[in-house]
PDB file of N, CA and C in Angstrom:
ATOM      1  N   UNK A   1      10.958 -15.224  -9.000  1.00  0.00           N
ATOM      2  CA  UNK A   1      10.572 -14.631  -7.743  1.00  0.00           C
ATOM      3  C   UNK A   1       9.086 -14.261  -7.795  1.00  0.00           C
ATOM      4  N   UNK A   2       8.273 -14.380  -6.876  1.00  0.00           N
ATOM      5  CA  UNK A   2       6.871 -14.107  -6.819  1.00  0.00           C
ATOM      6  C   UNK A   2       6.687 -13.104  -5.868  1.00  0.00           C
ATOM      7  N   UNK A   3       5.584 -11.844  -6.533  1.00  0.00           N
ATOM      8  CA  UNK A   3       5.669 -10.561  -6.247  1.00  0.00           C
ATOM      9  C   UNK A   3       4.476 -10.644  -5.016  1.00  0.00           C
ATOM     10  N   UNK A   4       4.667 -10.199  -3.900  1.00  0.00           N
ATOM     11  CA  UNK A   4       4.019 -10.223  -2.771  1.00  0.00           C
ATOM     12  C   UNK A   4       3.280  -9.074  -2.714  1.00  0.00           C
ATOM     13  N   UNK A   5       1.997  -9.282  -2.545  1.00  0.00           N
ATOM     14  CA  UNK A   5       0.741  -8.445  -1.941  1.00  0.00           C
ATOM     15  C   UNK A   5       0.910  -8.128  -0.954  1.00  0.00           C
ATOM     16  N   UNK A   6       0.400  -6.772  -0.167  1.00  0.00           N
ATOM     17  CA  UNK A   6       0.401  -5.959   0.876  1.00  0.00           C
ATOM     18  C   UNK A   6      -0.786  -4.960   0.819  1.00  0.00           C
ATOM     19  N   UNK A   7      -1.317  -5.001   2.283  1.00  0.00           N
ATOM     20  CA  UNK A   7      -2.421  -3.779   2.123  1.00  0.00           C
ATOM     21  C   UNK A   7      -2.181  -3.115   3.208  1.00  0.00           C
ATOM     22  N   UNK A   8      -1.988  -1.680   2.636  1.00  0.00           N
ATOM     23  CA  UNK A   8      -1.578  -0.116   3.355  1.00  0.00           C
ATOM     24  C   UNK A   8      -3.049   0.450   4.001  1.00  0.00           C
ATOM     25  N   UNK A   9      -3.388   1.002   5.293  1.00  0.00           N
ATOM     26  CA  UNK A   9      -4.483   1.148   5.712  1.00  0.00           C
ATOM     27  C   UNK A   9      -4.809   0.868   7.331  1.00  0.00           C
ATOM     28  N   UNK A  10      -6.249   1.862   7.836  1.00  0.00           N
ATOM     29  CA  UNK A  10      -6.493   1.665   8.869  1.00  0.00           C
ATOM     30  C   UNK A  10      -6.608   0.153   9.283  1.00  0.00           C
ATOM     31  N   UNK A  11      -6.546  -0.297  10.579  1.00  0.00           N
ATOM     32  CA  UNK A  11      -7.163  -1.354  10.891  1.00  0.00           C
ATOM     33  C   UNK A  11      -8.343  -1.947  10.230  1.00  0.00           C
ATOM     34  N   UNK A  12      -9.499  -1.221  10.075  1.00  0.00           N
ATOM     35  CA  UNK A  12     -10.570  -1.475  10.000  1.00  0.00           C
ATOM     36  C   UNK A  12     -10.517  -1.638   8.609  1.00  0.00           C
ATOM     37  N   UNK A  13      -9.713  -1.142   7.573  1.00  0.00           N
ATOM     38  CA  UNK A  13      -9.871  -1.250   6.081  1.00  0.00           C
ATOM     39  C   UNK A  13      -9.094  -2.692   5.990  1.00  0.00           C
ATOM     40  N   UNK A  14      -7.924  -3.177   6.592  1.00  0.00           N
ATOM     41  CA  UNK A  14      -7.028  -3.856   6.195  1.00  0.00           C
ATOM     42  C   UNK A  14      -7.389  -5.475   6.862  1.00  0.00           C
ATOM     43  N   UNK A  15      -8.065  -5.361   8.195  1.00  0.00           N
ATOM     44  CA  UNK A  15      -8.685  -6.315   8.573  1.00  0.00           C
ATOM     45  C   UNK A  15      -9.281  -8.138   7.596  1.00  0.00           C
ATOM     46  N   UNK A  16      -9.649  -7.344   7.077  1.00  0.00           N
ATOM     47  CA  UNK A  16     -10.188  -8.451   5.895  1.00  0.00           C
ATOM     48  C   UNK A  16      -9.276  -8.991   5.322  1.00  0.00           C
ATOM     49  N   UNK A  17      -8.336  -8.135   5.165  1.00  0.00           N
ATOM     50  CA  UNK A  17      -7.162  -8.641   4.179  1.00  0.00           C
ATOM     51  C   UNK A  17      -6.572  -9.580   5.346  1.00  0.00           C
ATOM     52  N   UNK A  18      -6.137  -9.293   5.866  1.00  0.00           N
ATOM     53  CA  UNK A  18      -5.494 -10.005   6.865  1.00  0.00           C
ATOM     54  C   UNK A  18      -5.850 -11.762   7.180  1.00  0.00           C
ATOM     55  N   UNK A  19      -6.698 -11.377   7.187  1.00  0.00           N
ATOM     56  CA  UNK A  19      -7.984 -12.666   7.325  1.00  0.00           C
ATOM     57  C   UNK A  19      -7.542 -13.869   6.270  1.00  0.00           C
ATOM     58  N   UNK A  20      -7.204 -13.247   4.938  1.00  0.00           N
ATOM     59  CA  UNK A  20      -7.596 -13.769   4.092  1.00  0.00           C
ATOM     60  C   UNK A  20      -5.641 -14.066   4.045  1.00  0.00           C
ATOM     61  N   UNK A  21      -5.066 -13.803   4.196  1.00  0.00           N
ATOM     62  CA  UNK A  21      -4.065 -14.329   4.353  1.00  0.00           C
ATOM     63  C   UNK A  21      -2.705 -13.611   3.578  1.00  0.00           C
ATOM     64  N   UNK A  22      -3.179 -11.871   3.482  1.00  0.00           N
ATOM     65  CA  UNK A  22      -2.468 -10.954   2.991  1.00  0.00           C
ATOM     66  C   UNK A  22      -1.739 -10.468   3.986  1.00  0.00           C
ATOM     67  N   UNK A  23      -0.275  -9.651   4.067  1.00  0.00           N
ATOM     68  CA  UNK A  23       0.469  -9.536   5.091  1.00  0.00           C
ATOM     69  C   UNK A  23      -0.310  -7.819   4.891  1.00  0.00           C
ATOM     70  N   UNK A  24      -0.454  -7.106   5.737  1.00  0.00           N
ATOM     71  CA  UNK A  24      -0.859  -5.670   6.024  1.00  0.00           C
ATOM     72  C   UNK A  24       0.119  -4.767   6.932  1.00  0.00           C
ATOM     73  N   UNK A  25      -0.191  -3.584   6.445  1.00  0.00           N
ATOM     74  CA  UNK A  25       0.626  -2.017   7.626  1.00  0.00           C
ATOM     75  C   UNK A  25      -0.726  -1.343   7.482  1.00  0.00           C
ATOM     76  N   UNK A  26      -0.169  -1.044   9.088  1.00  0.00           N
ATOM     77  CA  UNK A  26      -1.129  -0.177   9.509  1.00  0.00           C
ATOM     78  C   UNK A  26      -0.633   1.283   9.275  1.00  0.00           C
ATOM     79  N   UNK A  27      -1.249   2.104   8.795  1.00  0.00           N
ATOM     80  CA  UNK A  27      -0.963   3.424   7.956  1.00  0.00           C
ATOM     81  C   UNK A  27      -1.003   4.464   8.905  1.00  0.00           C
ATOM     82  N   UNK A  28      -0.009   4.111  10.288  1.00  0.00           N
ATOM     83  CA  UNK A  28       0.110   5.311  10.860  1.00  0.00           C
ATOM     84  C   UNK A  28       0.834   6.572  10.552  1.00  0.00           C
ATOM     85  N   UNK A  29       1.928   6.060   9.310  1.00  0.00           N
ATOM     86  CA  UNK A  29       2.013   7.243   8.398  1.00  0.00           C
ATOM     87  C   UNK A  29       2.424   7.365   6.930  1.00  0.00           C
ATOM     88  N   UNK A  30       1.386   7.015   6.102  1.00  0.00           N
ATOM     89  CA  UNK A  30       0.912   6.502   4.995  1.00  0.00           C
ATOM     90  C   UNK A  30       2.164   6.192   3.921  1.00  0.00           C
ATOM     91  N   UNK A  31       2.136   7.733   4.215  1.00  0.00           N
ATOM     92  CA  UNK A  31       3.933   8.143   3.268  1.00  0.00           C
ATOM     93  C   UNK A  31       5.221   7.481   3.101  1.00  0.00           C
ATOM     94  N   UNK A  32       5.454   7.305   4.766  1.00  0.00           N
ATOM     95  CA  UNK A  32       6.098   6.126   4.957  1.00  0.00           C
ATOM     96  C   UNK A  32       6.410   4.859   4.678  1.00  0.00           C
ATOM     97  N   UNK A  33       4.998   4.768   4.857  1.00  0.00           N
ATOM     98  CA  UNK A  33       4.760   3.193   4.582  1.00  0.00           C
ATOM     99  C   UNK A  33       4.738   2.713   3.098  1.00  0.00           C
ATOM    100  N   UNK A  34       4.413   3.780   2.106  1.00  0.00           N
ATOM    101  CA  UNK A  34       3.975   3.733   0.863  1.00  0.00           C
ATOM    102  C   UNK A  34       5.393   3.450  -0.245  1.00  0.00           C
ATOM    103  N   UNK A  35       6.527   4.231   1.238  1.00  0.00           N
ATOM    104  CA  UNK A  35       7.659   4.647   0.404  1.00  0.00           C
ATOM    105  C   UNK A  35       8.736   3.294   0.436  1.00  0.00           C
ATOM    106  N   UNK A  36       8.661   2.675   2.040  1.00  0.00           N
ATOM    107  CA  UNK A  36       9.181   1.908   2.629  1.00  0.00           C
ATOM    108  C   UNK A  36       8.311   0.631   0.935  1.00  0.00           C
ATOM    109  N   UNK A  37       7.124   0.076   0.874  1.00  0.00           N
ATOM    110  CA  UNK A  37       6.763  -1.035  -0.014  1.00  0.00           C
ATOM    111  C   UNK A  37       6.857  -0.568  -1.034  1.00  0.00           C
ATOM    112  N   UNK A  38       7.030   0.369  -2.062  1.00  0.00           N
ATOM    113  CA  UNK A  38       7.465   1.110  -3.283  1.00  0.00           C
ATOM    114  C   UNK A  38       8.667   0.588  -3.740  1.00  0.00           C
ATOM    115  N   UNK A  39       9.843   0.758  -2.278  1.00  0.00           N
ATOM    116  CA  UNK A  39      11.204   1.023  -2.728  1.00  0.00           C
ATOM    117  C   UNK A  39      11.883  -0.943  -2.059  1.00  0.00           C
ATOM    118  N   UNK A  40      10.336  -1.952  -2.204  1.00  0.00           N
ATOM    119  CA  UNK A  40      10.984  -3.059  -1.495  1.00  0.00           C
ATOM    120  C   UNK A  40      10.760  -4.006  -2.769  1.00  0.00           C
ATOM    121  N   UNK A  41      11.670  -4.878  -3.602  1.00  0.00           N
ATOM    122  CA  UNK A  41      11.990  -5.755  -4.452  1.00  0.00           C
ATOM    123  C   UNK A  41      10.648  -6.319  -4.112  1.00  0.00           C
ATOM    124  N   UNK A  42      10.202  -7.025  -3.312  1.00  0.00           N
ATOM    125  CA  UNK A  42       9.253  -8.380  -3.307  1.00  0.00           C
ATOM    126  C   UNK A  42       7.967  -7.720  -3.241  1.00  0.00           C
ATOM    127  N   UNK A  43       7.621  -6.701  -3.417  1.00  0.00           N
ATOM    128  CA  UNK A  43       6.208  -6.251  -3.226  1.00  0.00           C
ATOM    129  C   UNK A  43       5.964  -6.113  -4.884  1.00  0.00           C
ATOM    130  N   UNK A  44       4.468  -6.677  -5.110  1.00  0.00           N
ATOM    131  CA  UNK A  44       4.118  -6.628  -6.582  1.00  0.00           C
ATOM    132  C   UNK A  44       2.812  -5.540  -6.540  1.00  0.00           C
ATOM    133  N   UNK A  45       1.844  -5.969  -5.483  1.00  0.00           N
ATOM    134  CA  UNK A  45       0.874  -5.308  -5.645  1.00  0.00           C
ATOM    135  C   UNK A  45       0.550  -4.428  -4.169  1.00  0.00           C
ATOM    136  N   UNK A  46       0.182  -3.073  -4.092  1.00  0.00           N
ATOM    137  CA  UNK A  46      -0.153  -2.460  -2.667  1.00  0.00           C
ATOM    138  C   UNK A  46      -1.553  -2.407  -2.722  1.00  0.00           C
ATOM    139  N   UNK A  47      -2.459  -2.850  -1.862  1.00  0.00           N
ATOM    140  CA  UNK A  47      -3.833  -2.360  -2.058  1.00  0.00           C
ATOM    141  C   UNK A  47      -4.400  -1.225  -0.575  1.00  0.00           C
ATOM    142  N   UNK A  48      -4.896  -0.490  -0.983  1.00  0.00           N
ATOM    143  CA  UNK A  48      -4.843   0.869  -0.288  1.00  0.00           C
ATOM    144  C   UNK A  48      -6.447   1.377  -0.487  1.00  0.00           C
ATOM    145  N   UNK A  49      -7.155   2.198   0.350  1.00  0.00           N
ATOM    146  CA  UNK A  49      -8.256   2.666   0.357  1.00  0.00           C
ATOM    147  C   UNK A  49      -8.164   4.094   0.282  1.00  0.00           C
ATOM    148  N   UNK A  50      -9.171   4.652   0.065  1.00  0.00           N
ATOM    149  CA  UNK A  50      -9.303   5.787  -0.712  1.00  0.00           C
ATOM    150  C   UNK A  50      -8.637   6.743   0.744  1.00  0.00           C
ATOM    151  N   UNK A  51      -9.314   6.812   1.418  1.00  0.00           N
ATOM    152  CA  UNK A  51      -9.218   7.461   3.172  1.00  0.00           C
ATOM    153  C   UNK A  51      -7.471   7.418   3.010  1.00  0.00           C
ATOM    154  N   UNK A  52      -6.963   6.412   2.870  1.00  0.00           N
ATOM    155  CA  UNK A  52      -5.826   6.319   3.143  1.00  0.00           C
ATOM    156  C   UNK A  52      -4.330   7.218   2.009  1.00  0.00           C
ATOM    157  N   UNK A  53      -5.529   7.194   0.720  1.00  0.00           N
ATOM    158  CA  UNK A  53      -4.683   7.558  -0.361  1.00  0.00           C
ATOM    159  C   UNK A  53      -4.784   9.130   0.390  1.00  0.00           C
ATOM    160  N   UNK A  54      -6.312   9.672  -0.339  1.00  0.00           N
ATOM    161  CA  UNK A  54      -5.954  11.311   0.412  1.00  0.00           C
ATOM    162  C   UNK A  54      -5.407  11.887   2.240  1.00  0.00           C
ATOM    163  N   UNK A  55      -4.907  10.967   2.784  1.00  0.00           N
ATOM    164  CA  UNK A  55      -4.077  11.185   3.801  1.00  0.00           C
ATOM    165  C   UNK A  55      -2.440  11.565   3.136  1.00  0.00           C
ATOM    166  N   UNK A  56      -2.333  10.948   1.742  1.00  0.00           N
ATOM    167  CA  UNK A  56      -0.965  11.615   1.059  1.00  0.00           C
ATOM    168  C   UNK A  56      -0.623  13.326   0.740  1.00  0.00           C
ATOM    169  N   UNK A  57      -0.013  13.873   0.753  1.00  0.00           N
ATOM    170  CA  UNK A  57       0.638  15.036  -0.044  1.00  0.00           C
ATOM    171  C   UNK A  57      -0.051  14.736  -1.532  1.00  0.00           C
ATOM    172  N   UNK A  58      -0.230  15.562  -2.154  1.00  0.00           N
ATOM    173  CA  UNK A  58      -0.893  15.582  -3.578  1.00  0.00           C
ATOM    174  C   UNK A  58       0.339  15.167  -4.188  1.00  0.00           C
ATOM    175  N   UNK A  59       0.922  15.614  -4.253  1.00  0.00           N
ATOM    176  CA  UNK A  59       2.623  15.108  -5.409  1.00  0.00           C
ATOM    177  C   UNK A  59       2.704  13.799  -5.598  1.00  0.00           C
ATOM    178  N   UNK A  60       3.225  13.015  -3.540  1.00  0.00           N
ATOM    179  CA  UNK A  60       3.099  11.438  -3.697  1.00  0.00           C
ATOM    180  C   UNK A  60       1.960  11.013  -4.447  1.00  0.00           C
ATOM    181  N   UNK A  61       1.101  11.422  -4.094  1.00  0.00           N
ATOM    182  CA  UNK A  61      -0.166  10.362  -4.319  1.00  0.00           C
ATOM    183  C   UNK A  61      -0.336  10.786  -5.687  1.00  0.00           C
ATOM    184  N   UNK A  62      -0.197  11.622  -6.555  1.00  0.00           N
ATOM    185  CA  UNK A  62       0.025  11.572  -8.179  1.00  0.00           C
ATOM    186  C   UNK A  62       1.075  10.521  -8.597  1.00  0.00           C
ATOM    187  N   UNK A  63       2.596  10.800  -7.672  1.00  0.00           N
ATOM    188  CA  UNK A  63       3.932   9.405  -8.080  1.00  0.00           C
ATOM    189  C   UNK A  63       2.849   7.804  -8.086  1.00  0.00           C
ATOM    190  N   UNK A  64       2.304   7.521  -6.866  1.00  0.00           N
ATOM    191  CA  UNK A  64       1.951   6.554  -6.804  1.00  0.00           C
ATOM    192  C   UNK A  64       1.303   6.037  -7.441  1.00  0.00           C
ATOM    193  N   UNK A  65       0.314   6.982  -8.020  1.00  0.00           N
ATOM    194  CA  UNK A  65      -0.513   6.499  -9.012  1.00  0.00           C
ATOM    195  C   UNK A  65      -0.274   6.329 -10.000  1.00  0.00           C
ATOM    196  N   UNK A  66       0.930   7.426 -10.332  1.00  0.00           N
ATOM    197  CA  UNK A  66       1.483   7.043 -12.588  1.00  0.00           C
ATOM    198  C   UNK A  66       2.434   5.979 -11.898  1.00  0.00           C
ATOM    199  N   UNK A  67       2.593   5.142 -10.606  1.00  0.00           N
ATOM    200  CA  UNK A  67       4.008   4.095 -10.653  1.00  0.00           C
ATOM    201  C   UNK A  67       3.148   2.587 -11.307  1.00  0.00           C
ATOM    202  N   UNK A  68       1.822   2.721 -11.600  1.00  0.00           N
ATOM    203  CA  UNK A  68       1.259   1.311 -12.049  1.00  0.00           C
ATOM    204  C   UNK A  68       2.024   0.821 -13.026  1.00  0.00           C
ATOM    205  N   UNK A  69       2.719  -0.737 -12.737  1.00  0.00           N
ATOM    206  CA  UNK A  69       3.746  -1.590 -13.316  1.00  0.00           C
ATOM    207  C   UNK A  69       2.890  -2.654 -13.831  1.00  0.00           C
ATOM    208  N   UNK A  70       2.746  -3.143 -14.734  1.00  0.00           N
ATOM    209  CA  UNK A  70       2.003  -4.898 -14.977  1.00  0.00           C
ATOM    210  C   UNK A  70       3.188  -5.886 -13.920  1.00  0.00           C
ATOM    211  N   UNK A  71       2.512  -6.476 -13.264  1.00  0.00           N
ATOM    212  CA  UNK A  71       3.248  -7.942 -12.437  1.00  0.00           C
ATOM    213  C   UNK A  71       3.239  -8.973 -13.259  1.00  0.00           C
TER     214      UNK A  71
END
């Protein structure tokens, strides 16, 4: 199975990605979204901008960060 890229983020951060042929969410509520591609089998890598990380609760955004897995 091959682990699918995703980028979490405003429009304006995720744009590029998009472009380039990455599937994107728009981070109308980060947490959500973070929890929803965390807890989904086919996601390998999330790429996320800083703006978007400190929009987290301090707790998540510590989980998220010790969850780094090698793909």
């Amino acid at each position: 199975m091959t682990a699918k890229i995703i980028a979490i983020g405003k429009p304006e951060f995720t744009v590029g990605f998009r472009l380039a042929g990455i599937q994107t969410i728009d981070a109308k509520d980060p947490k959500e979204e973070f929890e929803r591609a965390a807890a989904s089998p086919d996601v390998g890598i999330i790429i996320t901008d800083e703006k978007t990380m400190n929009e987290l609760p301090v707790f998540f955004r510590e989980m998220v960060e010790n969850r780094v897995k090698p793909v």
